[in-house]
Protein backbone atom coordinates (compact mmCIF):
# COMPACT_ATOMS: atom_id res chain seq x y z
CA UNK A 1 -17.39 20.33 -1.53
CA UNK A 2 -16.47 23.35 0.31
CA UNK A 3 -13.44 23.02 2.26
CA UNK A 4 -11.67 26.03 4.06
CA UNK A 5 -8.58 26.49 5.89
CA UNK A 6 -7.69 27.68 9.41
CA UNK A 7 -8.17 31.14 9.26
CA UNK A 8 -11.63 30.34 7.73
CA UNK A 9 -10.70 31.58 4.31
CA UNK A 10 -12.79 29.99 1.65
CA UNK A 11 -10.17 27.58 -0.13
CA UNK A 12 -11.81 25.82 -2.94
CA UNK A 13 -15.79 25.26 -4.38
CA UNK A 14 -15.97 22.15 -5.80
CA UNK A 15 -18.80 19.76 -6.46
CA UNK A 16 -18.19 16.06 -5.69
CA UNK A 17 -19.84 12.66 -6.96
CA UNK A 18 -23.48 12.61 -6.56
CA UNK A 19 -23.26 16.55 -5.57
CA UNK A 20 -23.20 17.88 -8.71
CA UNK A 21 -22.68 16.30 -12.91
CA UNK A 22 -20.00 14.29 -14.20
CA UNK A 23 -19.87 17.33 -17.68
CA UNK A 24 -19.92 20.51 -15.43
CA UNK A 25 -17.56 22.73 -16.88
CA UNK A 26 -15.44 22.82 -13.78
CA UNK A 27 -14.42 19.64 -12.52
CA UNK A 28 -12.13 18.89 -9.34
CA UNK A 29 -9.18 17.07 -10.70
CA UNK A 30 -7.23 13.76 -10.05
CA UNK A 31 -3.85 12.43 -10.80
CA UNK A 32 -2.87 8.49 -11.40
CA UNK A 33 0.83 7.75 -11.89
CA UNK A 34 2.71 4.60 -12.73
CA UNK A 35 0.00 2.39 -15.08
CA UNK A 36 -2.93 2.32 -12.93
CA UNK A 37 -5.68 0.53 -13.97
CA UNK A 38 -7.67 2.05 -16.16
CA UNK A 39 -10.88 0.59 -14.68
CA UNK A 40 -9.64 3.21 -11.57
CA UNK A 41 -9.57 6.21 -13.83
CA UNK A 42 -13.38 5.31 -15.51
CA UNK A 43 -14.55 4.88 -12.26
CA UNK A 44 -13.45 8.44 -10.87
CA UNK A 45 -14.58 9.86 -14.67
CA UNK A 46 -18.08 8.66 -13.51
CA UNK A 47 -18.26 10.47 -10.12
CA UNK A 48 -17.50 13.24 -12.07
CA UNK A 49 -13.22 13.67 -11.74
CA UNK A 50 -11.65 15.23 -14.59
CA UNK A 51 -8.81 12.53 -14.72
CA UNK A 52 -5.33 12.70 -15.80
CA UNK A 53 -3.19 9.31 -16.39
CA UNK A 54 0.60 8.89 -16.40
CA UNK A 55 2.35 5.69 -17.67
CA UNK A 56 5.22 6.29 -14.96
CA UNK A 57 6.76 7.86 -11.65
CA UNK A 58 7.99 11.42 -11.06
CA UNK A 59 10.61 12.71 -9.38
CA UNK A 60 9.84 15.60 -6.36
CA UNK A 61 9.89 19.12 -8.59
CA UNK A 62 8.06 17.11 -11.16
CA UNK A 63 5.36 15.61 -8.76
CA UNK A 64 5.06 18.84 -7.42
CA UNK A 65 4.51 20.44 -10.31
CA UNK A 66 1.64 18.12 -11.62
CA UNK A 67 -0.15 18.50 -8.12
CA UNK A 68 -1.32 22.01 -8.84
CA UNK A 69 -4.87 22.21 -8.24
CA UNK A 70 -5.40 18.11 -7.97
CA UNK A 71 -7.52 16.84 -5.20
CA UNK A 72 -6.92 13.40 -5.60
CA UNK A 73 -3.18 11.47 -6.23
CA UNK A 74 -3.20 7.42 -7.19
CA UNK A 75 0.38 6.02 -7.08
CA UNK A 76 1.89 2.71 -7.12
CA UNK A 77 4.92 1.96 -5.31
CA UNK A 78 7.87 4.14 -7.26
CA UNK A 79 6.70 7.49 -6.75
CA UNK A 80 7.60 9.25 -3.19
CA UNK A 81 5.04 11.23 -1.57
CA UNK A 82 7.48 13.41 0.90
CA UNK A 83 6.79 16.17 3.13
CA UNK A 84 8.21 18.97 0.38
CA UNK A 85 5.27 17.29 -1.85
CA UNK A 86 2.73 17.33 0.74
CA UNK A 87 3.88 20.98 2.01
CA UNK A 88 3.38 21.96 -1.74
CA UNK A 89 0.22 20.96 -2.58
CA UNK A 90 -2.36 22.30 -0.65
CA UNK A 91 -5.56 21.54 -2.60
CA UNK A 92 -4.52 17.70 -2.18
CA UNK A 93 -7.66 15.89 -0.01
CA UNK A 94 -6.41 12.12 -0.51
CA UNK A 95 -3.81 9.74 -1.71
CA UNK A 96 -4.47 6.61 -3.07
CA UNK A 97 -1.34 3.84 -2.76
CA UNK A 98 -2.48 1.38 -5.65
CA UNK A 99 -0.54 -1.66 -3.77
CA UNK A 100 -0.05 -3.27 -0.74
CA UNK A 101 2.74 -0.87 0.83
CA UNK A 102 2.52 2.87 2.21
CA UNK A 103 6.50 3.36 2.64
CA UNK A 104 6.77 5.76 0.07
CA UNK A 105 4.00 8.52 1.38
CA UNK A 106 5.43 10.60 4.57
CA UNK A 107 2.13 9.13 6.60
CA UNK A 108 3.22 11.42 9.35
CA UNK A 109 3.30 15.30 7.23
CA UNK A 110 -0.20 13.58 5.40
CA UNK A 111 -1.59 13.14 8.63
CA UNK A 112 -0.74 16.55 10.35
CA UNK A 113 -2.06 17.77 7.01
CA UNK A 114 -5.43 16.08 7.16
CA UNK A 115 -4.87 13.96 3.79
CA UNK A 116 -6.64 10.94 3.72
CA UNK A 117 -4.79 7.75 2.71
CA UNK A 118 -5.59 4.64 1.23
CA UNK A 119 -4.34 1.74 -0.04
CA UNK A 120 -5.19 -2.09 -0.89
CA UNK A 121 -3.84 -4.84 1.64
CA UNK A 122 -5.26 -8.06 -0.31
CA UNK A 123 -5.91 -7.14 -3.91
CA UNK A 124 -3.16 -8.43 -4.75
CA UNK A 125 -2.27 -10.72 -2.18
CA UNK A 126 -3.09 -13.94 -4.39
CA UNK A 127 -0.91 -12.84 -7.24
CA UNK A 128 2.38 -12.60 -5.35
CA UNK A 129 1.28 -15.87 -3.61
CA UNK A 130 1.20 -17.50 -6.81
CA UNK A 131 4.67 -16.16 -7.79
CA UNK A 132 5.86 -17.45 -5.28
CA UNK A 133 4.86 -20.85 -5.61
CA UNK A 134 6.12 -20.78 -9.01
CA UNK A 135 8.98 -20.07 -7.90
CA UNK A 136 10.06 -22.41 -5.34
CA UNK A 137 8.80 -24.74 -7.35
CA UNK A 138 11.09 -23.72 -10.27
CA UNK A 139 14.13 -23.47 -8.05
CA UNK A 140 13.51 -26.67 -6.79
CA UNK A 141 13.58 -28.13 -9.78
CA UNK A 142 16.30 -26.09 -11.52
CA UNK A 143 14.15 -24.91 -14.46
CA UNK A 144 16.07 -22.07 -14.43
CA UNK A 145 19.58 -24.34 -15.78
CA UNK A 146 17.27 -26.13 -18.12
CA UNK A 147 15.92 -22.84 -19.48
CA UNK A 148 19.37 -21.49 -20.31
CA UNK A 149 20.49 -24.33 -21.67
CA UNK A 150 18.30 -25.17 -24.28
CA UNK A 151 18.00 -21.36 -25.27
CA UNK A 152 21.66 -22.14 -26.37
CA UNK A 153 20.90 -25.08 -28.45
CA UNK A 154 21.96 -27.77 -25.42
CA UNK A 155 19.76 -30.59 -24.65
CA UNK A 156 20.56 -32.27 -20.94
CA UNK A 157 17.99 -34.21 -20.13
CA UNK A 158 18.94 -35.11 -16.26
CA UNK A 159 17.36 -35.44 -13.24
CA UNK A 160 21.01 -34.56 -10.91
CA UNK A 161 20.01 -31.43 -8.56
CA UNK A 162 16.50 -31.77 -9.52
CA UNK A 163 13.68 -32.20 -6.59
CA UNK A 164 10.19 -32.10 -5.92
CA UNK A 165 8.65 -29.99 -3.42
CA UNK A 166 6.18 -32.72 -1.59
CA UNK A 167 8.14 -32.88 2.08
CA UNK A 168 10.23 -30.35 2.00
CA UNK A 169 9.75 -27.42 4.56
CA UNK A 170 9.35 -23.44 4.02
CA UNK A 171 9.75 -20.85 6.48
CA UNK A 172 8.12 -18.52 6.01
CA UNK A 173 8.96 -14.68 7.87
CA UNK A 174 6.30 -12.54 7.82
CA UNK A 175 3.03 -14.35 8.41
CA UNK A 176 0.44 -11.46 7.30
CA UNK A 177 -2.33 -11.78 4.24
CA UNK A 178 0.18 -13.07 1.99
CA UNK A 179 2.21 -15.15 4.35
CA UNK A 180 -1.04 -17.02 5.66
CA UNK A 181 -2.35 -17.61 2.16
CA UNK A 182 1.03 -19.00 1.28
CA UNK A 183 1.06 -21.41 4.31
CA UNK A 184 -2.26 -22.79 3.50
CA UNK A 185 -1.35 -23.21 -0.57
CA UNK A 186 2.10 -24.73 0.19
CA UNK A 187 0.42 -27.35 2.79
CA UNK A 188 -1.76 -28.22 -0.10
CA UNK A 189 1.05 -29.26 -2.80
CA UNK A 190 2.55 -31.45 0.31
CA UNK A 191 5.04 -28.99 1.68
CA UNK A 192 5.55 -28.44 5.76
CA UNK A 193 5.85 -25.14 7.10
CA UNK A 194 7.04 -23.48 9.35
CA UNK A 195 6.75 -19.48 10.06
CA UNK A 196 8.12 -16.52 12.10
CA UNK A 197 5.94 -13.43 12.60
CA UNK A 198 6.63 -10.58 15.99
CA UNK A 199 2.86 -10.05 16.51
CA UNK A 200 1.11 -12.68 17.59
CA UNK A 201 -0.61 -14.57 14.53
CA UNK A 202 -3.01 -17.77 14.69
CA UNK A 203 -1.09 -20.88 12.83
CA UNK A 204 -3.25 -21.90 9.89
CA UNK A 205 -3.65 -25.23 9.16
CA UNK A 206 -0.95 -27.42 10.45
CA UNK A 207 1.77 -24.69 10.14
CA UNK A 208 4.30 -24.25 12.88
CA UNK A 209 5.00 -21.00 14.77
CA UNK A 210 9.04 -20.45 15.42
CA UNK A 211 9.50 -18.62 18.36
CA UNK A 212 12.75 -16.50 16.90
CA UNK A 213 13.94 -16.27 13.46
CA UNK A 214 17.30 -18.57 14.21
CA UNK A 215 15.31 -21.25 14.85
CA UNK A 216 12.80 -21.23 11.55
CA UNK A 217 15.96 -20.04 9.27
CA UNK A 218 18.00 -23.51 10.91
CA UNK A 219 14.32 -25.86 10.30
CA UNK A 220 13.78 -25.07 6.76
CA UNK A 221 14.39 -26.11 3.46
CA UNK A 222 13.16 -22.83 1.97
CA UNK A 223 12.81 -19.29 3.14
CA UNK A 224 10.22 -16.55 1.96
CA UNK A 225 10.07 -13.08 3.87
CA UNK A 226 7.13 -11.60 3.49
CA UNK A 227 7.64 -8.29 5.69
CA UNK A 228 6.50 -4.58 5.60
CA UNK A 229 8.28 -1.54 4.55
CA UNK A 230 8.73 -0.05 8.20
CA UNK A 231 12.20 1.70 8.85
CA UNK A 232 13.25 -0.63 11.35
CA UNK A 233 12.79 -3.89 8.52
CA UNK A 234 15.94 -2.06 6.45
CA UNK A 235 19.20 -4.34 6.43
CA UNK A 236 16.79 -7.16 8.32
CA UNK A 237 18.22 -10.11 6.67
CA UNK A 238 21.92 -10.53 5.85
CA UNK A 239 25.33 -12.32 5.97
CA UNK A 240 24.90 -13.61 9.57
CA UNK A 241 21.06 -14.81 8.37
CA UNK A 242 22.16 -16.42 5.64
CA UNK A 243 24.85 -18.34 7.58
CA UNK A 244 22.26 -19.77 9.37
CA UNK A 245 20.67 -21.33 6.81
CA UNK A 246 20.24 -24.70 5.74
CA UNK A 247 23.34 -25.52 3.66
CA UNK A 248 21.31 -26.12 -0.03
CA UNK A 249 18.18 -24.31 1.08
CA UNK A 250 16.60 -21.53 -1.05
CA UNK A 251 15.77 -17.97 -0.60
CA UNK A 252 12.81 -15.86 -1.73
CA UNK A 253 12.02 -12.23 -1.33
CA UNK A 254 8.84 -10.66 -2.44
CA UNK A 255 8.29 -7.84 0.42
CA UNK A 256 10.63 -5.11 0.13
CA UNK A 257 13.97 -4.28 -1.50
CA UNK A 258 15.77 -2.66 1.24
CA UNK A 259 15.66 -5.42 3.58
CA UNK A 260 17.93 -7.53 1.78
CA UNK A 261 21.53 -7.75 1.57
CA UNK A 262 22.35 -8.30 -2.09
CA UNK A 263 25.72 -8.98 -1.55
CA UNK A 264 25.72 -10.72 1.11
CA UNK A 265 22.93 -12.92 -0.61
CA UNK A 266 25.25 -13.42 -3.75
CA UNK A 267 28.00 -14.33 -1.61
CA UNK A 268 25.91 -17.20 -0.10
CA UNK A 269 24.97 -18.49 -3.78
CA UNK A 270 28.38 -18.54 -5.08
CA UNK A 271 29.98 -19.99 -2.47
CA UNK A 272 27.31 -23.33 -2.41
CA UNK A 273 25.84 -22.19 0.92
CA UNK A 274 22.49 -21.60 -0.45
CA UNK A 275 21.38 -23.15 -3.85
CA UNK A 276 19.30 -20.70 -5.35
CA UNK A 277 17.24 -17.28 -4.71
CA UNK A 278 13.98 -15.72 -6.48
CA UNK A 279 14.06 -11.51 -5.67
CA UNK A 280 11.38 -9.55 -7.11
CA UNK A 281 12.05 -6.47 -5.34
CA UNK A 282 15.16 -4.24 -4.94
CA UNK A 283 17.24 -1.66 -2.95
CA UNK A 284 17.18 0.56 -6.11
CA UNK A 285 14.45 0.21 -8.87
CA UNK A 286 13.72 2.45 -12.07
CA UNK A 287 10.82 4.42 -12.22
CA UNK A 288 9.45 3.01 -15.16
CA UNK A 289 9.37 0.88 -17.81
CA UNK A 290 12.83 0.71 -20.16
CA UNK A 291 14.81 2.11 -17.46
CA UNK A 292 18.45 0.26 -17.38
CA UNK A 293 18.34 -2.35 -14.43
CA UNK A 294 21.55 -2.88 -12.22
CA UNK A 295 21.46 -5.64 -9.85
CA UNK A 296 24.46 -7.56 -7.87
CA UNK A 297 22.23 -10.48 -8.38
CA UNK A 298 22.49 -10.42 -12.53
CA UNK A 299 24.06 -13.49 -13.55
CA UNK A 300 24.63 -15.32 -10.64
CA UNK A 301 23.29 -19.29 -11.66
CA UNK A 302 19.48 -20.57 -10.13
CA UNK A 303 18.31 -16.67 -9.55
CA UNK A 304 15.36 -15.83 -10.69
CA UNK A 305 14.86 -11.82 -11.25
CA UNK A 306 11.64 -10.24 -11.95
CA UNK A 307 10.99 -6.76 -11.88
CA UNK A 308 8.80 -6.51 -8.96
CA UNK A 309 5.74 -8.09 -10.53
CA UNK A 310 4.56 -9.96 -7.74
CA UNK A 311 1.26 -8.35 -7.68
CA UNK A 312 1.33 -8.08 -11.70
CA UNK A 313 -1.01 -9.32 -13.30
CA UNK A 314 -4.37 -8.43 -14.88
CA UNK A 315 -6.76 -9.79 -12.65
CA UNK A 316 -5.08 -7.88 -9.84
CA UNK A 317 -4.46 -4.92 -10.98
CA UNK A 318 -8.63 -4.98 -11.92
CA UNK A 319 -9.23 -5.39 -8.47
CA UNK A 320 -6.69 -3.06 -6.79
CA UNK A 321 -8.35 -0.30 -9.58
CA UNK A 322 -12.15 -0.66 -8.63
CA UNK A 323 -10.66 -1.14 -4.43
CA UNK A 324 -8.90 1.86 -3.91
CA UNK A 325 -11.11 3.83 -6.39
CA UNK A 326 -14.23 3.32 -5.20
CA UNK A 327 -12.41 4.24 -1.05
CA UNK A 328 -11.15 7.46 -2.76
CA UNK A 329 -14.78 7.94 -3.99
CA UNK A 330 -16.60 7.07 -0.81
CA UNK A 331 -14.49 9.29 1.10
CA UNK A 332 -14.70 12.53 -0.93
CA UNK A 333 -18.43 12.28 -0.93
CA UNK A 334 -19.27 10.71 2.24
CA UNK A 335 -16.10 11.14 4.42
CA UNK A 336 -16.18 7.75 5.35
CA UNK A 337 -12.52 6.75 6.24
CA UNK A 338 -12.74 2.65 6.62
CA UNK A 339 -9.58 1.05 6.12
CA UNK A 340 -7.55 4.44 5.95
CA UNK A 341 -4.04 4.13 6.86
CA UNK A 342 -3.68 7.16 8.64
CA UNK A 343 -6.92 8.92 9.81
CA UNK A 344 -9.49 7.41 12.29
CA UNK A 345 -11.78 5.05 10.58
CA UNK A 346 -14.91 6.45 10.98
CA UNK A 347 -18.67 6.19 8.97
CA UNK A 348 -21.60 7.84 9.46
CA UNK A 349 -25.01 6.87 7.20
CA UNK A 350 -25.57 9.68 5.58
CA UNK A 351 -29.76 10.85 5.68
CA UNK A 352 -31.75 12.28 2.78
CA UNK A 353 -32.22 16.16 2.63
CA UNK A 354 -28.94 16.48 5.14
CA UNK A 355 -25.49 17.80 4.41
CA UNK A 356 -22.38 16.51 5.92
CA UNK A 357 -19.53 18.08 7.68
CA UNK A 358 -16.07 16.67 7.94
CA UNK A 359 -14.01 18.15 10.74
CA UNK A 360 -9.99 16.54 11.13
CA UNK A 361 -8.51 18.01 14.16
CA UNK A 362 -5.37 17.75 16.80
CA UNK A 363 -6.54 14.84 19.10
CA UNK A 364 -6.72 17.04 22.49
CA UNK A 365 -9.80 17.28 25.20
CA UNK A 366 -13.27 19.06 24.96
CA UNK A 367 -12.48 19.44 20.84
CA UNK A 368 -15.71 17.85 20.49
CA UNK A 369 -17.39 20.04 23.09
CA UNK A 370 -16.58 23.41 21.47
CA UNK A 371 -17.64 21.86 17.65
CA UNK A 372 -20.89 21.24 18.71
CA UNK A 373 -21.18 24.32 20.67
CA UNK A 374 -20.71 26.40 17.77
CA UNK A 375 -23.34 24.19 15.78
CA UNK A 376 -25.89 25.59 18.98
CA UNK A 377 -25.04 29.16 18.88
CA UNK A 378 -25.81 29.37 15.34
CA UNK A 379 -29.27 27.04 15.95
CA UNK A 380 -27.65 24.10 13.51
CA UNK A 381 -29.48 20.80 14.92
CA UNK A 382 -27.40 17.79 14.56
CA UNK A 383 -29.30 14.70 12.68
CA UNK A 384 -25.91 12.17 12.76
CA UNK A 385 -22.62 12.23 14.66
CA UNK A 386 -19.88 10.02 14.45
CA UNK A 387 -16.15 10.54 16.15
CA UNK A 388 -13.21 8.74 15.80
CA UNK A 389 -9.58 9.29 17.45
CA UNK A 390 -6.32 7.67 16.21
CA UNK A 391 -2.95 8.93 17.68
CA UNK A 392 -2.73 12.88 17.67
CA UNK A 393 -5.55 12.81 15.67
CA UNK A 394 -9.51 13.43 15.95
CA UNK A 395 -11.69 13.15 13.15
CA UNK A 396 -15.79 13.66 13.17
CA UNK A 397 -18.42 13.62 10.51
CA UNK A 398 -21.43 15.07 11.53
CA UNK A 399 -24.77 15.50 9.91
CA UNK A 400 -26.83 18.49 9.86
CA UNK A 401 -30.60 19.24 8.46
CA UNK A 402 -29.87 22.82 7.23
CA UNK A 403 -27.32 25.15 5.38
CA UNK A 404 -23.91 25.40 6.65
CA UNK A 405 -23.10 29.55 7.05
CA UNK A 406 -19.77 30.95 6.51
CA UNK A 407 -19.93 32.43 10.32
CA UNK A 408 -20.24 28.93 11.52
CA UNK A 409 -17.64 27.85 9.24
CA UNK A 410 -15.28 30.61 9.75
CA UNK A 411 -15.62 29.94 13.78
CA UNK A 412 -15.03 26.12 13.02
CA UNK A 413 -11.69 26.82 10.75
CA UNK A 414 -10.29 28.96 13.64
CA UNK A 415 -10.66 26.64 16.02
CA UNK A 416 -6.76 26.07 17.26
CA UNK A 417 -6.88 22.39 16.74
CA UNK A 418 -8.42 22.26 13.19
CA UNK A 419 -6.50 20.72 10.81
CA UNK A 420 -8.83 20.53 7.86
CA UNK A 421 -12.54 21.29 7.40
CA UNK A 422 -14.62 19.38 4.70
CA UNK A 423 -18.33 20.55 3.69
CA UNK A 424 -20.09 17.80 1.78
């Protein structure tokens, strides 16, 4: 791949998968944080990316650091992605987010930069789902008490404060890929439910849509948020939410840390209002495995804590690996872009004998107009074009039957609204 920056100065020679042999001596280079799969890692190894593997996060200078000369970045959800690490790197082309969320990479500096983003919204979906089952099930029934006390050598056999979950209602806020899966599992093990969402989502089975959060928090017997990691979702759920609740009622949070009030949630426990809580995610996490754990949640009686395993476990970890691996390969070879969460998502089918160029530009009028002029002053024919537009940004693959010359490419780079120029 040659790609070049603005002022048409040639800024790296690489060969990508299927353009050139997996033991070259120089091999573009990628960088997977935080336990990723290894399945990922083989998989980029056999498109021909000299691969380096780290067990966990990194702070900024340390990111940065690392970065030098990588193309390609797989993180999971600890490891921030900011502007200063964006600004820094230039050779990086993509960033792969091995999990649902995209809160941690500065989507706005990646996008002005041309840096390609992916992630994987249902890999995992099925995992947390179960979790959560588990756990309202295991609230419900106070396993948690029953655990404890036979650890310490105390045998109460008792049914007092222990329930099934056949009739009893969830709410759940949030009703996305792993709030609709939910509905439709809880409906099967006899549950009702009911569910909040702000866009406007089609009720699956016989689940019932709440037209505000009061009224789903004051109809249930059990609440589950299941939001994103937007800005505007910090602090969403707190004292005043909680006092809404059913008195007795449990509360679950798989989705994000920061939209929880912890003490406001502990509050709620101890004082009877609510009878129990499962959190898998936190305000403040360590970056990897060991770390020491704080919570205001630690000890409280009926929590459940887990350290944000809700998408943790083998089989999904497999198939977030081979998912966001094999978009990270299909866009470095091809440029296709499907189900990127920041540029346009755009293919084009490729033709034998052709060569592909990638052109990510400022979204303005006539950008297309003056690309393809240049391609007809310098007698290029065009075989395949494909365009796509997505906010301030324009991105086009087009397919051409002969060489690409560094004129052409020089006059492309300079263009004022190129952002980044890809030769494949």
């Amino acid at each position: 791949m040659l790609e070049l920056s603005r002022d048409g100065r040639r800024h790296e020679l690489l060969g990508y998968p299927w353009c050139m042999s997996p033991d070259m001596a120089s091999r573009p280079r990628a960088l997977l944080l935080e336990n990723i799969d290894r399945g990922a890692a083989e998989l980029l190894e056999q498109a021909g990316w000299e691969v380096e593997l780290l067990g966990g996060a990194l702070e900024e200078p340390a990111l940065v650091e690392r970065l030098d000369g990588v193309e390609l970045l797989g993180i999971r959800s600890q490891s921030q992605v900011t502007e200063t690490v964006l600004e820094s790197s230039p050779s990086l082309v993509a960033v792969g987010a091995f999990c649902i969320g995209t809160n941690q990479i500065d989507l706005s500096e990646a996008t002005r930069r041309g840096v390609a983003v992916f992630n994987a919204p249902f890999s995992n979906t099925r995992s947390v789902v179960e979790l959560a089952l588990a756990e309202i099930i295991a609230l419900t029934r106070r396993l948690t008490d029953k655990d404890r006390a036979m650890h310490a050598g105390v045998w109460d056999k008792s049914a007092v404060g222990s329930h099934e979950v056949r009739g009893r209602s969830l709410g759940i806020v949030g009703y996305g890929n792993i709030g609709t899966q939910l509905s439709v599992l809880a409906e099967g093990i006899g549950m009702s439910v009911y569910f909040y969402d702000t866009a406007d989502r089609l009720a699956l089975g016989n689940a019932r849509r709440c037209a505000t959060l009061e009224e789903l928090l004051e109809s249930v017997d059990v609440v589950s948020l299941h939001v994103d990691g937007r800005p505007d979702n910090r602090d969403f759920f707190g004292e005043a939410e909680f006092a809404r609740m059913r008195s007795g009622s449990l509360f679950l949070n798989l989705s994000r840390g920061f939209v929880v009030d912890h003490a406001a949630l502990r509050a709620s426990i101890e004082s009877g209002r609510l009878a129990g809580a499962a959190i898998d995610v936190f305000p403040e996490e360590p970056s990897g495995k060991g770390e020491p754990f704080v919570s205001e949640l630690q000890g409280v009686d009926n929590v459940i804590l887990t350290p944000h395993v809700g998408g943790s476990t083998e089989e999904a970890q497999v198939d977030i690996g081979q998912f966001v691996a094999h978009k990270l390969v299909d866009y470095m070879c091809s440029g296709g872009t499907t189900l990127s969460v920041n540029l346009p998502n755009v293919e084009l089918a490729h033709r034998l004998g052709s060569h592909a160029l990638v052109h990510v530009h400022r979204n303005t009028p006539g950008v297309l107009a003056r690309i393809n002029n240049i391609f007809a002053e310098n007698k290029v024919n065009i075989e395949g074009q494909a365009l796509g537009t997505r906010g301030e940004v324009g991105y086009v693959i087009t397919d051409i039957a002969s060489d690409f010359t560094e004129e052409m490419l020089g006059r492309l780079a300079r263009l004022d609204e190129t952002i980044r120029i890809r030769c494949l």
